[in-house]
N, C-alpha and C. Protein backbone atom coordinates (compact mmCIF):
# COMPACT_ATOMS: atom_id res chain seq x y z
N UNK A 1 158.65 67.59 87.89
CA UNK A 1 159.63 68.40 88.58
C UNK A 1 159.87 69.71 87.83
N UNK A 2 159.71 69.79 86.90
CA UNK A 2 160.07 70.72 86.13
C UNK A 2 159.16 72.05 86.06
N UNK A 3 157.65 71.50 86.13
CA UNK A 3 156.68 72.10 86.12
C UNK A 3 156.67 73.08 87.48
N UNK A 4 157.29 71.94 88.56
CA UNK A 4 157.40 72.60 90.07
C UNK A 4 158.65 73.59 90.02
N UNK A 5 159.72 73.73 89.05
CA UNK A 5 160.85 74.98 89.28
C UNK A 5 160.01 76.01 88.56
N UNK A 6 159.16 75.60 87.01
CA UNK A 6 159.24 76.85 86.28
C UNK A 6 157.81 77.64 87.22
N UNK A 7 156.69 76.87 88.14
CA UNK A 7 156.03 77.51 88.73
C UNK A 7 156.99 78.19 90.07
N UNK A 8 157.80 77.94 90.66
CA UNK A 8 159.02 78.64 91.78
C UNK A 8 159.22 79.84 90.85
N UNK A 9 160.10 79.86 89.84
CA UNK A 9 160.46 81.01 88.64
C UNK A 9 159.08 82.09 88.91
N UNK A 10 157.99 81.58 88.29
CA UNK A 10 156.76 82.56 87.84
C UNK A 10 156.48 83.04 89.58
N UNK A 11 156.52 82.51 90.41
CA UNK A 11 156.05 83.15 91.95
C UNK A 11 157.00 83.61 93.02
N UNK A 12 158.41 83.76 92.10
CA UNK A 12 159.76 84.57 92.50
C UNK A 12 159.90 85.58 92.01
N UNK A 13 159.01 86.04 90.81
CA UNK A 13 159.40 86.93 90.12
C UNK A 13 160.56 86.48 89.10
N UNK A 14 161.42 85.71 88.67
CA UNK A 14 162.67 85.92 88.31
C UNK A 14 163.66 85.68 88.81
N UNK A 15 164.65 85.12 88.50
CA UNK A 15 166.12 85.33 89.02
C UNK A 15 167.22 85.75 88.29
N UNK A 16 166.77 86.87 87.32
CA UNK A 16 167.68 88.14 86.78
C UNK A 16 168.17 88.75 87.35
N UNK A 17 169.29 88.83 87.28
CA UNK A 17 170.34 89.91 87.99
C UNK A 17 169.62 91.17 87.44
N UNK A 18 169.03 91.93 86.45
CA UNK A 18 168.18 92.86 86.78
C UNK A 18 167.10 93.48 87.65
N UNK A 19 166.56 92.17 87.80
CA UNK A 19 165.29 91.93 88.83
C UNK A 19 165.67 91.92 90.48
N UNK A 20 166.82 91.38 90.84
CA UNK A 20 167.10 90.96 92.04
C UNK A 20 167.52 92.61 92.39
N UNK A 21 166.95 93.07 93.87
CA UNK A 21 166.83 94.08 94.69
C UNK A 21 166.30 94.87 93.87
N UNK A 22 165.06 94.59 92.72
CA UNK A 22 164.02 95.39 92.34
C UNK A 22 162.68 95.53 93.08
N UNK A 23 162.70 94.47 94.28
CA UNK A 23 161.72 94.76 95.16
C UNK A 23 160.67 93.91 94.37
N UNK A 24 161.04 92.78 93.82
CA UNK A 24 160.07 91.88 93.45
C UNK A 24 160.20 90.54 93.51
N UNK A 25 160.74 90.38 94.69
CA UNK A 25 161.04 89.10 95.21
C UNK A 25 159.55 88.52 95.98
N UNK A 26 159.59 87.52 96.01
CA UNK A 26 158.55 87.01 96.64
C UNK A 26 158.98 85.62 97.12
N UNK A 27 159.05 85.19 98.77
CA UNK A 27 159.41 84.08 99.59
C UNK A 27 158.44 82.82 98.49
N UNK A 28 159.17 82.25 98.21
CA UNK A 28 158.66 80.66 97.73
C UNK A 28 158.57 79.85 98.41
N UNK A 29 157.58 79.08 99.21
CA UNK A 29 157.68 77.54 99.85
C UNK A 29 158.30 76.74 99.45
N UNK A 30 159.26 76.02 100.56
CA UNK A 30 159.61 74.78 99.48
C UNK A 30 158.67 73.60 99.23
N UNK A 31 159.62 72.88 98.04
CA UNK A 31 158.26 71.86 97.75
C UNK A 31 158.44 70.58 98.59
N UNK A 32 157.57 70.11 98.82
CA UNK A 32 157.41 68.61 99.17
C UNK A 32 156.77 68.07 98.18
N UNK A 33 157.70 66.40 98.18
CA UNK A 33 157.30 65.36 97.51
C UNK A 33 156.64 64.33 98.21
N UNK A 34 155.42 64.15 97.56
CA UNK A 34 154.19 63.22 98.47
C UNK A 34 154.12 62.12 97.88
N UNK A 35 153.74 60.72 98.23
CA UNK A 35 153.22 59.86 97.41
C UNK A 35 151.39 59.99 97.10
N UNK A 36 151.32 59.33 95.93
CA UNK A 36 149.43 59.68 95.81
C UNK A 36 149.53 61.21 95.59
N UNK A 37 148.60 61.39 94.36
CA UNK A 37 148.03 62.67 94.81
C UNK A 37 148.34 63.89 93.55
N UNK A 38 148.28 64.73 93.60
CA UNK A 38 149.43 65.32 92.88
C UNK A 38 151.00 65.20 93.21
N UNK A 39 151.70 65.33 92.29
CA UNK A 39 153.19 64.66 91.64
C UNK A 39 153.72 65.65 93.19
N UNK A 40 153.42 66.73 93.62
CA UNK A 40 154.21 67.99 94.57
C UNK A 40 152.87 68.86 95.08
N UNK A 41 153.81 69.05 95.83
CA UNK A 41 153.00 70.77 96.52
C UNK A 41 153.57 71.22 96.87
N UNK A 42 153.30 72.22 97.64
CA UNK A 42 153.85 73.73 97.75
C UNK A 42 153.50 73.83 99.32
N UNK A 43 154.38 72.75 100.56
CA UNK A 43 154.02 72.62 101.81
C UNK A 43 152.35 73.32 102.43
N UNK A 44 151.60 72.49 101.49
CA UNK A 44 150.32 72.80 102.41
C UNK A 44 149.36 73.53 101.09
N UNK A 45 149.90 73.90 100.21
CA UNK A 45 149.56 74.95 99.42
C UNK A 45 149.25 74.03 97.92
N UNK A 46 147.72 73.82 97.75
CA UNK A 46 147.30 72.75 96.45
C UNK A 46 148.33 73.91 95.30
N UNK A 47 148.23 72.83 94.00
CA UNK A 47 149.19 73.44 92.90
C UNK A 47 147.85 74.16 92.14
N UNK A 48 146.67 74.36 92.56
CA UNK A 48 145.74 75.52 91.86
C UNK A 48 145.85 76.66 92.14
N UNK A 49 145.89 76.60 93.84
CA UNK A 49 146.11 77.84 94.52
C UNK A 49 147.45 78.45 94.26
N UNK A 50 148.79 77.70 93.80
CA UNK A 50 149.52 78.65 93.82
C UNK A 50 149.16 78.96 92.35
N UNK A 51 149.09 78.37 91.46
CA UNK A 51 149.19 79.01 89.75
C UNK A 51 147.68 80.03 90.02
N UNK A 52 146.89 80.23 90.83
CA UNK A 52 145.81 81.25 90.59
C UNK A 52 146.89 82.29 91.68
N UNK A 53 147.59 82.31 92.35
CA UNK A 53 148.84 83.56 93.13
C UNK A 53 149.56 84.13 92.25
N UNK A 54 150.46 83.07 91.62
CA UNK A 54 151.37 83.22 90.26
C UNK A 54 150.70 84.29 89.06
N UNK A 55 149.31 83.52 88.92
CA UNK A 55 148.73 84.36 87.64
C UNK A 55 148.11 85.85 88.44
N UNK A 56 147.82 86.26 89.18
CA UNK A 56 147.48 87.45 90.09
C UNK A 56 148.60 88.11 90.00
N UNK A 57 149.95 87.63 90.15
CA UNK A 57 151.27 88.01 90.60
C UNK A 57 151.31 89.14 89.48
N UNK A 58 151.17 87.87 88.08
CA UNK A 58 151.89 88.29 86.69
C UNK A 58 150.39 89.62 86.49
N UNK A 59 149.59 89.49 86.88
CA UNK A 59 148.14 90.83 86.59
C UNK A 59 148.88 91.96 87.55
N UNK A 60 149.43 91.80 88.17
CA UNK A 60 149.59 93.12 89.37
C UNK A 60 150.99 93.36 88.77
N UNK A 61 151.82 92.99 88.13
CA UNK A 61 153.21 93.15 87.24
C UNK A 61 153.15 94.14 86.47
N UNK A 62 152.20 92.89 85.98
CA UNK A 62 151.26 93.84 84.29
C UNK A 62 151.09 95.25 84.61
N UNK A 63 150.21 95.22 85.56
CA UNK A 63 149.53 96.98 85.74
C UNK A 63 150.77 97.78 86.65
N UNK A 64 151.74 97.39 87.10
CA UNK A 64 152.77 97.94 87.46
C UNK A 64 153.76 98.65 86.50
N UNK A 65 154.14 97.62 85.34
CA UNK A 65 154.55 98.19 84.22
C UNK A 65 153.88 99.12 83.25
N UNK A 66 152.82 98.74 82.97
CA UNK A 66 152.23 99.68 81.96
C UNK A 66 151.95 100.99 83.09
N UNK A 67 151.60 101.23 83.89
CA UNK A 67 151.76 102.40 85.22
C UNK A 67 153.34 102.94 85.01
N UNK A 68 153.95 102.40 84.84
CA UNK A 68 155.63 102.77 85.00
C UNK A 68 156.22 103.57 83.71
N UNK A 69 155.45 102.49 82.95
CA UNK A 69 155.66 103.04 81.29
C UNK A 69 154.96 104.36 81.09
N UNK A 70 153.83 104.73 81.41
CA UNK A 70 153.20 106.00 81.08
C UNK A 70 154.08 106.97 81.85
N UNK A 71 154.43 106.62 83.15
CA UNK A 71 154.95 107.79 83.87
C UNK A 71 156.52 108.03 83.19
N UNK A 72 157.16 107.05 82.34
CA UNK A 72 158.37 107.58 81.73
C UNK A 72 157.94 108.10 80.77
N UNK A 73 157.04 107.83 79.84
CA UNK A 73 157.12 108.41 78.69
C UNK A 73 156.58 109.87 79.02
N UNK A 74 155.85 110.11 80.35
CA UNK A 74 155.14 111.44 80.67
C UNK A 74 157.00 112.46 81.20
N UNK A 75 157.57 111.65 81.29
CA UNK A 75 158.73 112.43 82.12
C UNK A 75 159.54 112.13 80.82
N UNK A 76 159.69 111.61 79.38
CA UNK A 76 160.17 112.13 78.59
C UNK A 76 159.90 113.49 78.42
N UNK A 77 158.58 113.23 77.82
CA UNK A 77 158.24 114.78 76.92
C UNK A 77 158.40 116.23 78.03
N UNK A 78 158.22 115.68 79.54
CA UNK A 78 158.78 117.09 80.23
C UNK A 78 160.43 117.28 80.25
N UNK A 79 161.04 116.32 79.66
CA UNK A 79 162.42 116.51 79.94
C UNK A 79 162.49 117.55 78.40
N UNK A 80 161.96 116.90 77.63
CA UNK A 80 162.24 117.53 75.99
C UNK A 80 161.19 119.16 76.37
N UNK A 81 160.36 118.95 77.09
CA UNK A 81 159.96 120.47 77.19
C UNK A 81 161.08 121.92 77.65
N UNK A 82 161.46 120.85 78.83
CA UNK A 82 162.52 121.59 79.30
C UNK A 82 163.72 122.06 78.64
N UNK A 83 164.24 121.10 77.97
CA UNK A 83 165.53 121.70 76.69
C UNK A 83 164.91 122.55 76.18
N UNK A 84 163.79 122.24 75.95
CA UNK A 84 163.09 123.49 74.90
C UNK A 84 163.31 124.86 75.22
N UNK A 85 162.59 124.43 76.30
CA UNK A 85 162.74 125.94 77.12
C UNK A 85 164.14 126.85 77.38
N UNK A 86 165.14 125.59 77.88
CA UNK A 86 166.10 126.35 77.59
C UNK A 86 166.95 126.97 76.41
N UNK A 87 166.51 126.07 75.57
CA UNK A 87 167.29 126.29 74.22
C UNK A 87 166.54 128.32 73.99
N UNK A 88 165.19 128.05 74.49
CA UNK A 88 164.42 129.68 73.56
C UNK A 88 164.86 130.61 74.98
N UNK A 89 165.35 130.18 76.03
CA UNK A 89 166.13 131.37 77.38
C UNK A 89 167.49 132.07 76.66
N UNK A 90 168.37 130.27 76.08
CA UNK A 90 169.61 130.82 75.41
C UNK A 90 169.62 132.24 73.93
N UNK A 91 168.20 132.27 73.70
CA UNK A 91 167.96 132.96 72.30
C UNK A 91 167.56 134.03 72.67
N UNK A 92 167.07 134.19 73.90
CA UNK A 92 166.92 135.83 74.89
C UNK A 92 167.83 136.86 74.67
């Protein structure tokens, strides 16, 4: 059971109040409990297929952030350009 929330967690994105209306929500199936078989599933959905979704999820995250990260640190140094600039207008 446990294995079945913390895989819900990894293919929700999260349930951080940071995260929530960050646009990284993702609808979870609920689970059904079967006899035989594997312990759960994911209504219809084997537990390979979702941990190979989950792990895709967390690769397309990945390159979302490090994408996100360059574009702040690129919009630091134009913010510090800009003081610059103004600081050498104020010395006019």
């Amino acid at each position: 059971m446990m294995e079945a929330m913390a895989l819900m967690e990894m293919a929700s994105g999260g349930t951080s109040p940071s995260r929530q209306g960050a646009g990284t929500e993702t609808s979870v199936p609920e689970l059904e409990f079967r006899g035989g078989g594997a312990p759960w599933s994911l209504s219809g959905v084997s537990s390979s297929d979702a941990l190979r979704h989950a792990e895709e999820r967390v690769d397309n995250l990945e390159a979302k952030l490090k994408a996100s990260e360059t574009t702040h640190k690129k919009a630091e140094k134009d913010a510090t350009a800009i003081e610059d600039l103004r600081q050498r207008l104020k010395m006019l």
